[in-house]
N, C-alpha and C. Protein backbone atom coordinates (compact mmCIF):
# COMPACT_ATOMS: atom_id res chain seq x y z
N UNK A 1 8.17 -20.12 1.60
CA UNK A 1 6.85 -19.68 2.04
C UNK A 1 6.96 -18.47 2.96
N UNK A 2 8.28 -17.82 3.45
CA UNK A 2 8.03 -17.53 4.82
C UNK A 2 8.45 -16.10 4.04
N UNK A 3 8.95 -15.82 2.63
CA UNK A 3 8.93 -14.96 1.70
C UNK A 3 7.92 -14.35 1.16
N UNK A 4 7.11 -15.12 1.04
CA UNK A 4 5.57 -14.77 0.31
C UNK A 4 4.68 -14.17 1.67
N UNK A 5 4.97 -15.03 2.51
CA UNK A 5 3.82 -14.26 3.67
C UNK A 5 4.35 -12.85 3.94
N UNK A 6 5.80 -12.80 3.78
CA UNK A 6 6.66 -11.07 4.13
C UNK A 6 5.99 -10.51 3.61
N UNK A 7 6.27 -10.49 2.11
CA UNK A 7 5.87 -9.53 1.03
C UNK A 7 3.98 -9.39 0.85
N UNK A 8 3.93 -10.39 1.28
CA UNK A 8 1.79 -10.17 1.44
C UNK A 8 1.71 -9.40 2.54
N UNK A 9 2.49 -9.83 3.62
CA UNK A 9 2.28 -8.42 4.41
C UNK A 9 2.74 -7.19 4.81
N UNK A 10 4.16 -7.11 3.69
CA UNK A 10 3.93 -5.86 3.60
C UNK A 10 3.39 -5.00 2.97
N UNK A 11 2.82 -6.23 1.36
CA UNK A 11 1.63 -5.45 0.72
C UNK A 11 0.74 -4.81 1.41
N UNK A 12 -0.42 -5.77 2.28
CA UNK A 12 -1.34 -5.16 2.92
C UNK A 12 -0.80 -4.10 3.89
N UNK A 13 0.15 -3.71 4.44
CA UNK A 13 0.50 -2.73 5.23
C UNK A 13 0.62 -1.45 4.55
N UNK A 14 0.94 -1.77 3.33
CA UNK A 14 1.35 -0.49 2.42
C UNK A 14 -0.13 -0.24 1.53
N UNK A 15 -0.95 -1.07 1.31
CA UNK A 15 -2.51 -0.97 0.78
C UNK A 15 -2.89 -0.47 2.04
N UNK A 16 -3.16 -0.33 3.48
CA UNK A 16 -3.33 0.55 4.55
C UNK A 16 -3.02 1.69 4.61
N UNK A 17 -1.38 1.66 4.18
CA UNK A 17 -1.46 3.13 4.45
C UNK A 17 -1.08 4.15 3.30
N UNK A 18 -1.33 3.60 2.17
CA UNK A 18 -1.90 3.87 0.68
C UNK A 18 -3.58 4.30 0.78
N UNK A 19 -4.68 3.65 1.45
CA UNK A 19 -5.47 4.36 1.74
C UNK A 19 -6.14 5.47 2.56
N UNK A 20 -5.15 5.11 3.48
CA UNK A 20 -4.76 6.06 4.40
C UNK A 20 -4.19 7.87 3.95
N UNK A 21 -3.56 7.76 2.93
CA UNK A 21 -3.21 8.80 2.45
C UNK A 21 -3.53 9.58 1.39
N UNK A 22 -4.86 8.40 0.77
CA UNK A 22 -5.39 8.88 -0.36
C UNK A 22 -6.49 9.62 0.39
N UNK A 23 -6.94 9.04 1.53
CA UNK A 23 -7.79 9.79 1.88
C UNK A 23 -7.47 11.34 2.34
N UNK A 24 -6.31 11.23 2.85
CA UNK A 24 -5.88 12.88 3.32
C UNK A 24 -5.69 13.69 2.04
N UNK A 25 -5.44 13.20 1.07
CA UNK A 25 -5.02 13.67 -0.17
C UNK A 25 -6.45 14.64 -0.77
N UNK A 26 -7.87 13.47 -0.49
CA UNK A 26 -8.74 13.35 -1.04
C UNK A 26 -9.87 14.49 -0.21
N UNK A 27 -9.19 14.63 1.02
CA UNK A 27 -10.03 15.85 1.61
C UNK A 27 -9.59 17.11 1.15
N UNK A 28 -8.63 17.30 0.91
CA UNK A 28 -8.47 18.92 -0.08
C UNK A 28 -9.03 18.76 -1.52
N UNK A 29 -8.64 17.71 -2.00
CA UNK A 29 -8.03 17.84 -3.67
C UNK A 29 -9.70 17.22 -3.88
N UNK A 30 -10.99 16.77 -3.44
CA UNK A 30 -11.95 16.51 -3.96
C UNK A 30 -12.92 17.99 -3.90
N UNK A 31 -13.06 18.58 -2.69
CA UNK A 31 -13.70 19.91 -2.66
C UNK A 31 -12.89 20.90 -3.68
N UNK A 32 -11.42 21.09 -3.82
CA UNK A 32 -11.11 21.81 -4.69
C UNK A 32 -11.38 21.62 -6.64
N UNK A 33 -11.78 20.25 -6.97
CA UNK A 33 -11.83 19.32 -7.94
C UNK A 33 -13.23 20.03 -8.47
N UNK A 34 -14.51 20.03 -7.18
CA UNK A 34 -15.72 20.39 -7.42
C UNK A 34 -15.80 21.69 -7.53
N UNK A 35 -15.05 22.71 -6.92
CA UNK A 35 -15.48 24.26 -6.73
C UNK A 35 -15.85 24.38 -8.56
N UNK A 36 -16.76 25.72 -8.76
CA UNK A 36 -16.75 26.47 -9.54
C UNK A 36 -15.63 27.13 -9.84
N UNK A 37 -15.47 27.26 -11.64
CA UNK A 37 -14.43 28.48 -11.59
C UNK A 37 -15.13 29.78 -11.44
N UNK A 38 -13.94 30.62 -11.07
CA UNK A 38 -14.36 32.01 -11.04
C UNK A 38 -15.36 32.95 -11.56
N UNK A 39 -16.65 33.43 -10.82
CA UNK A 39 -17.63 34.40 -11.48
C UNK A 39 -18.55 33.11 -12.23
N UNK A 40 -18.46 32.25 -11.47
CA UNK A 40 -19.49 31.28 -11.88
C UNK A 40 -20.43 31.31 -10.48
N UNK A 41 -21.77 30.85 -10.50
CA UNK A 41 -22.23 31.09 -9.59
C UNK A 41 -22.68 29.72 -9.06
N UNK A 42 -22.89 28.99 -8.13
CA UNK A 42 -23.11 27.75 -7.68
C UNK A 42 -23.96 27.02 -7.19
N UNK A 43 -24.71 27.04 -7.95
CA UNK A 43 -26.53 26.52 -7.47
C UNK A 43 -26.40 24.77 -8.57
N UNK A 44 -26.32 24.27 -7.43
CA UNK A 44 -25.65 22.03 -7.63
C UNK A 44 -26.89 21.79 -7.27
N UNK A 45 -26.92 20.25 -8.58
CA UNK A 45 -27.76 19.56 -7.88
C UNK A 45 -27.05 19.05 -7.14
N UNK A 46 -27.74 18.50 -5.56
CA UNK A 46 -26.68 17.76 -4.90
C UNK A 46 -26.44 16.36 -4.93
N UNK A 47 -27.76 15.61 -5.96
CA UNK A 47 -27.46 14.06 -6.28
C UNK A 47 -26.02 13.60 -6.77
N UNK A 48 -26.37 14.44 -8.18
CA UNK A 48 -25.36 13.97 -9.26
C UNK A 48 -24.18 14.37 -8.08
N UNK A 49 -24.06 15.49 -7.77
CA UNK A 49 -22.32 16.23 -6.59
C UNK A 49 -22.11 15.26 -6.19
N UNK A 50 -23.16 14.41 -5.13
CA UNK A 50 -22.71 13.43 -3.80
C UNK A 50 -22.45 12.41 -4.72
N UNK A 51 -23.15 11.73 -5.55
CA UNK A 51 -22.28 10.97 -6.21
C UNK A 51 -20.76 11.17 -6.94
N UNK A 52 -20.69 12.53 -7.38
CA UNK A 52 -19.71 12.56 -8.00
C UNK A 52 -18.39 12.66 -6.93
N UNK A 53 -18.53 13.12 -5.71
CA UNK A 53 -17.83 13.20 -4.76
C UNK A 53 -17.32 11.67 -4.24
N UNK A 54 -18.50 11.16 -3.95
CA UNK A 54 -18.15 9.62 -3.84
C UNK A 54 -17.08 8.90 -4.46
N UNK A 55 -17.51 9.02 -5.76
CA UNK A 55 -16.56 8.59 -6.68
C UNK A 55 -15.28 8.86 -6.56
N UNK A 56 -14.84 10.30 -6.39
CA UNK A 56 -13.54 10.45 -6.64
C UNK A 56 -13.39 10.22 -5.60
N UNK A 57 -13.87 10.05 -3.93
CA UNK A 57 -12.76 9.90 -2.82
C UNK A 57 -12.75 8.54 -3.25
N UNK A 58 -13.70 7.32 -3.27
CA UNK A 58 -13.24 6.12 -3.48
C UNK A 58 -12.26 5.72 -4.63
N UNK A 59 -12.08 6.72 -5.85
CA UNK A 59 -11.08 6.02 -6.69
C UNK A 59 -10.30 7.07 -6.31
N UNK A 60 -9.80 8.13 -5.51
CA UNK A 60 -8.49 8.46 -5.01
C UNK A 60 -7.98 7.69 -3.81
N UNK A 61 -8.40 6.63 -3.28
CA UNK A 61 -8.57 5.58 -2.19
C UNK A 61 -7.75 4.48 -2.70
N UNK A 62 -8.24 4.05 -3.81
CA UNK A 62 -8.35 2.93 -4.49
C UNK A 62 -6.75 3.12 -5.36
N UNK A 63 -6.77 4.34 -5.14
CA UNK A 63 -4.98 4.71 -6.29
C UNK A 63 -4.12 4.62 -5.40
N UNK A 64 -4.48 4.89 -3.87
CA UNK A 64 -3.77 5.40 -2.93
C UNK A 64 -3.29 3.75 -2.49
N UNK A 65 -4.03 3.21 -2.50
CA UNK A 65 -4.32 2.16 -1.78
C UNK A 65 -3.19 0.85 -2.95
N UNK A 66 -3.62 1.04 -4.00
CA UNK A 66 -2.58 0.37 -4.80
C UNK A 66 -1.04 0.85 -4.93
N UNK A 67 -0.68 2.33 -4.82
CA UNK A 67 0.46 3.35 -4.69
C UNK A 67 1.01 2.42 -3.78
N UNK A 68 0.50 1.92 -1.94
CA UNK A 68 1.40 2.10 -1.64
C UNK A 68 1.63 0.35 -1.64
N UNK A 69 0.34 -0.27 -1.46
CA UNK A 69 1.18 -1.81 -1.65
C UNK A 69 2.62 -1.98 -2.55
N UNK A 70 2.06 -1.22 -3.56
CA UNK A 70 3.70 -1.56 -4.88
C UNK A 70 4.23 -1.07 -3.84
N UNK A 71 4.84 0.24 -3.31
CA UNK A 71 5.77 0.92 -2.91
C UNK A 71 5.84 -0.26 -1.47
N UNK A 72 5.20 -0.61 -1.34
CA UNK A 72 5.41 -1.65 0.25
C UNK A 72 5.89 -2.70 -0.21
N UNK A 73 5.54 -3.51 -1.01
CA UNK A 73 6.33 -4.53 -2.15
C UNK A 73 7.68 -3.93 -2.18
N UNK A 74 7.84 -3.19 -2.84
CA UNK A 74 9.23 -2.91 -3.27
C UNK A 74 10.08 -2.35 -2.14
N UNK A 75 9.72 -2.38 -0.93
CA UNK A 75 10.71 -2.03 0.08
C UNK A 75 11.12 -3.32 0.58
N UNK A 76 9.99 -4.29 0.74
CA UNK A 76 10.23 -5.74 1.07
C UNK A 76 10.87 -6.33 0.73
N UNK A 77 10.88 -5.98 -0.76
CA UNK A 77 12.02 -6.97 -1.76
C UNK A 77 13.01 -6.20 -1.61
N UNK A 78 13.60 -4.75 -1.07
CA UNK A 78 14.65 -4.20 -1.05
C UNK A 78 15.33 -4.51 -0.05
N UNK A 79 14.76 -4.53 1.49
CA UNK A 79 15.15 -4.97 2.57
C UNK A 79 15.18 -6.33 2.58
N UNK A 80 15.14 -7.23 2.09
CA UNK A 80 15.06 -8.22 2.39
C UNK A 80 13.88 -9.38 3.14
N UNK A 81 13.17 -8.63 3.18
CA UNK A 81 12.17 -9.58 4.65
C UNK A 81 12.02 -10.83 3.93
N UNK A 82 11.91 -11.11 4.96
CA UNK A 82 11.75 -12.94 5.18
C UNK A 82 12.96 -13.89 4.77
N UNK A 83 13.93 -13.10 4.12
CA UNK A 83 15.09 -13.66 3.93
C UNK A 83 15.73 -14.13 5.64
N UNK A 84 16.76 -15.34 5.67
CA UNK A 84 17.12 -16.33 6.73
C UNK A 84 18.53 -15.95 6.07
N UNK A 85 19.62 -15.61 7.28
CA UNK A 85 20.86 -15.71 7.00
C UNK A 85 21.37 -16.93 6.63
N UNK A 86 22.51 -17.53 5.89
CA UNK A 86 23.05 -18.83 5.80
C UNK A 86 23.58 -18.91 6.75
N UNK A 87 23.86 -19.94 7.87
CA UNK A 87 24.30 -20.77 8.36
C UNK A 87 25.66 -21.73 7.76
N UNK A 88 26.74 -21.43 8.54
CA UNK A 88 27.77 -22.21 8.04
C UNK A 88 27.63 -23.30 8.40
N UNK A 89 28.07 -24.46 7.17
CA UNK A 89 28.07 -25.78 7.53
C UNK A 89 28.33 -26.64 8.59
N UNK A 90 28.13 -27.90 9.33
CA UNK A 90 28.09 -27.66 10.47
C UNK A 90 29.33 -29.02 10.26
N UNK A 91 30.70 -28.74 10.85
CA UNK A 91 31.48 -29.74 10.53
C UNK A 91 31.42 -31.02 10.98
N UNK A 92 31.70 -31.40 9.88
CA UNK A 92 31.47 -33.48 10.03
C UNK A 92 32.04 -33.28 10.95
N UNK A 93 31.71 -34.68 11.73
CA UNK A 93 32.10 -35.53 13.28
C UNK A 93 32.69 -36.99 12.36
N UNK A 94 34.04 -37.38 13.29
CA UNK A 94 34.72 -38.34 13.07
C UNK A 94 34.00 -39.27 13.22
N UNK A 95 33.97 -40.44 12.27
CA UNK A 95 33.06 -41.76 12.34
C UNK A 95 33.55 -42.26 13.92
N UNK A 96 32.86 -43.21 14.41
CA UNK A 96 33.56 -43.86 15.70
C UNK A 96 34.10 -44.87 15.33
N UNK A 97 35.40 -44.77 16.36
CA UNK A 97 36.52 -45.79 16.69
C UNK A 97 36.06 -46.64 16.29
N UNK A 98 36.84 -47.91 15.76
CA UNK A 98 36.02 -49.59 16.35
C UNK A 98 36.56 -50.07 17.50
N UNK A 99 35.44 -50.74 17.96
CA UNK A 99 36.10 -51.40 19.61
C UNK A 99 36.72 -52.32 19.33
């Protein structure tokens, strides 16, 4: 059990900062996503935009956010967490004497 809670939390640590980075990702790469190309001129509606903006930061969030759980998973299971060293056996004790 004490395996499963590791790796759940280092999922959620890595789904943190998987969203965390989609979002930094998502402040360049969504305004550049929307620009016009070149010698185009730019008169938006701004419904359909704000929705469409929406969208992509939440599903560049949502990629980010799954990116890093796996990648947080797979460090967990690389390092070991929650793994318990073995313990060497603990040597028998002589039965007692008889009186």
């Amino acid at each position: 059990m004490k395996v499963v809670r590791a790796v759940v939390w280092w999922a959620l640590c890595g789904a943190l900062f998987g969203t965390w980075a989609g979002a930094l990702v998502a402040r360049t790469w969504v305004p550049w996503f929307n620009t016009p190309s070149a010698g185009v001129i730019a008169q938006c509606a701004c419904e359909p935009l704000t929705l469409s903006t929406i969208s992509h930061t939440i599903s560049t969030e949502l990629i980010g956010m799954i990116c890093g759980a796996v990648l947080f998973v797979s460090l967990s299971l690389v390092m070991g967490a929650g793994r318990t060293k073995a313990e060497p056996p603990k040597a028998a004790t002589p039965p007692a004497a008889p009186a």
